[in-house]
Protein backbone atom coordinates (compact mmCIF):
# COMPACT_ATOMS: atom_id res chain seq x y z
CA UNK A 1 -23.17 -43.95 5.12
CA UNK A 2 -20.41 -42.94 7.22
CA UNK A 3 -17.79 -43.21 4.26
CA UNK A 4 -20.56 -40.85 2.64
CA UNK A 5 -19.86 -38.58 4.55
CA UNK A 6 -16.12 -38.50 5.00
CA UNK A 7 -16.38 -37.95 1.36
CA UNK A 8 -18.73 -34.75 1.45
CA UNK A 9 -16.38 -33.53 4.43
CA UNK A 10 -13.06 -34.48 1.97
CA UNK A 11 -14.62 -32.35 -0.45
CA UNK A 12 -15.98 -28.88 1.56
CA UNK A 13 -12.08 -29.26 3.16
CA UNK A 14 -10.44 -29.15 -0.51
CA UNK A 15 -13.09 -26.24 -1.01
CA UNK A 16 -12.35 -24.34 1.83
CA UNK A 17 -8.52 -24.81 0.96
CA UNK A 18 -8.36 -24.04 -2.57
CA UNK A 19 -10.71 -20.68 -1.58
CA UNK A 20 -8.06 -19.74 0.77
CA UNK A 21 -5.03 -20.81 -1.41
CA UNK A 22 -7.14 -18.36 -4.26
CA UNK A 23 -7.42 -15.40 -1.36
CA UNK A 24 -3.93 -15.39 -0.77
CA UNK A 25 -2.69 -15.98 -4.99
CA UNK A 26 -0.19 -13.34 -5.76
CA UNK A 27 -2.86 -11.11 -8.02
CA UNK A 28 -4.27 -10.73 -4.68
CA UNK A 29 -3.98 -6.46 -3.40
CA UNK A 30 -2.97 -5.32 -0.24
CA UNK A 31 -3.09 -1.79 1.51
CA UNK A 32 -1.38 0.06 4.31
CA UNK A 33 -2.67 2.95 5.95
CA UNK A 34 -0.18 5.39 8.08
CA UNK A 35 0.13 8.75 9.37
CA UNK A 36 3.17 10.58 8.07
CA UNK A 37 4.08 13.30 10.22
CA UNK A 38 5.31 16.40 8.65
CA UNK A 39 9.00 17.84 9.45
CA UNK A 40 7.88 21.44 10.40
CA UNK A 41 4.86 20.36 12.27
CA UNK A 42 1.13 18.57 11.17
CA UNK A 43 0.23 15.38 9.69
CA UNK A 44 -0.83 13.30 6.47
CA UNK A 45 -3.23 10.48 6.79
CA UNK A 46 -1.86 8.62 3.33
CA UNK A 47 -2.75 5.25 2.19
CA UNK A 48 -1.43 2.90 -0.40
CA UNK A 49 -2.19 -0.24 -2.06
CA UNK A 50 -0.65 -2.74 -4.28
CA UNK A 51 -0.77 -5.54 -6.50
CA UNK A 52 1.88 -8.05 -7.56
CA UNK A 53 1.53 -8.64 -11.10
CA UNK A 54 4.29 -11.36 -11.44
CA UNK A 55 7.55 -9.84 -11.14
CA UNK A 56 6.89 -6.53 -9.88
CA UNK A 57 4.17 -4.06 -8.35
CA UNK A 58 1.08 -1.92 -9.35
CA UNK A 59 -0.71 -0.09 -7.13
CA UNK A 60 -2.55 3.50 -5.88
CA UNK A 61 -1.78 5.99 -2.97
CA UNK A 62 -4.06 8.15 -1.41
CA UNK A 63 -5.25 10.50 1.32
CA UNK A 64 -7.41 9.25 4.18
CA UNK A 65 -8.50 12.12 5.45
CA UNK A 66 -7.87 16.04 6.03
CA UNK A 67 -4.17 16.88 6.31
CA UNK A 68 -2.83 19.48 9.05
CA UNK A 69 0.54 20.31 7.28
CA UNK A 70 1.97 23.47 6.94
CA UNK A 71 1.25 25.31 3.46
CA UNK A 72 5.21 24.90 2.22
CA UNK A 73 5.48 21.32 2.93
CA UNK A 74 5.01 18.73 0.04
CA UNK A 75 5.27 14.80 -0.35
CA UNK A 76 7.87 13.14 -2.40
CA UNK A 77 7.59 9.76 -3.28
CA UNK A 78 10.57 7.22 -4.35
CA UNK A 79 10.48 4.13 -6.89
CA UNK A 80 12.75 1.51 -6.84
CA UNK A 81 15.29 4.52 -5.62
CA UNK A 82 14.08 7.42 -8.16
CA UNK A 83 13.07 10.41 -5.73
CA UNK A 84 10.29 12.59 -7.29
CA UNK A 85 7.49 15.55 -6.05
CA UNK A 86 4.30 14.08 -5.85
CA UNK A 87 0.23 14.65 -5.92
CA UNK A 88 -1.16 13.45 -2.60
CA UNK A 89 -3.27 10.75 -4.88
CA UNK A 90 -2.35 8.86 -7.40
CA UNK A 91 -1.01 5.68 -9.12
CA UNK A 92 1.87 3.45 -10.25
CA UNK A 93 3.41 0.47 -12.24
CA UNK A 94 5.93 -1.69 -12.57
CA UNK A 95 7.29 -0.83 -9.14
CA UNK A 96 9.24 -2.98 -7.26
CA UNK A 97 9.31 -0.97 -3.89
CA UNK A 98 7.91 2.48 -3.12
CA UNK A 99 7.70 4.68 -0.14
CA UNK A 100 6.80 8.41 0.64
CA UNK A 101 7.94 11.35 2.97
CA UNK A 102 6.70 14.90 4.01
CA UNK A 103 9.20 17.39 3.13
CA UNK A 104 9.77 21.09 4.04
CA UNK A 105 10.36 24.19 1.17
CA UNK A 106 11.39 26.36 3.26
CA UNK A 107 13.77 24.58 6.02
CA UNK A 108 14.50 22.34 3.35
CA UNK A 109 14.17 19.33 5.52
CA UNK A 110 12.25 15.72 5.15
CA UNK A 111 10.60 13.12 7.21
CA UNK A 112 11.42 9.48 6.78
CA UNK A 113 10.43 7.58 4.21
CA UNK A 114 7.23 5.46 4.88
């Protein structure tokens, strides 16, 4: 009886560890969640998410609620070093890093990249 049930425990641990070693496979996504701050004044609640498809990344950004930025300030968002103007919400692929920033049109001036 008792080796009975070192064998049902044997088998709910393997369970339990190949659920966790599934949870935490590389298809698994992830998301971040920050508050950019503008570099005139107000802020951007912006999240993002990704996915690691095998050798690089694929993944969403978004807002997270209202913004308090001034009307001439825009986000920019940069791709494995590529700079470009972005919507506050949308998606990419085959990324292997990415980060965003608050910039100003009229001072001409950004916020670090997050």
């Amino acid at each position: 009886m008792l080796l009975d049930v070192a064998k049902k425990i044997g088998i709910t641990v393997a369970t339990i560890a190949g659920a966790s070693v599934l949870l935490a496979s590389p298809a698994s996504a992830a998301q971040q969640c920050g508050d950019l701050q503008g570099p005139e004044g107000g802020n951007l609640p912006l999240c993002k998410s990704w996915v690691w498809d095998g050798n690089d990344y694929d993944g969403k950004w978004w807002t997270n609620g209202p913004s308090a930025l001034p009307s001439h300030t825009y986000l920019q968002r940069r791709e494995d070093g590529v700079v470009k103007t972005s919507n506050y919400s949308g998606s990419y692929s085959d990324v292997s890093k990415i980060s965003f920033r608050l910039c100003d049109s009229l001072t001409r001036r950004c916020s670090g990249w997050w």
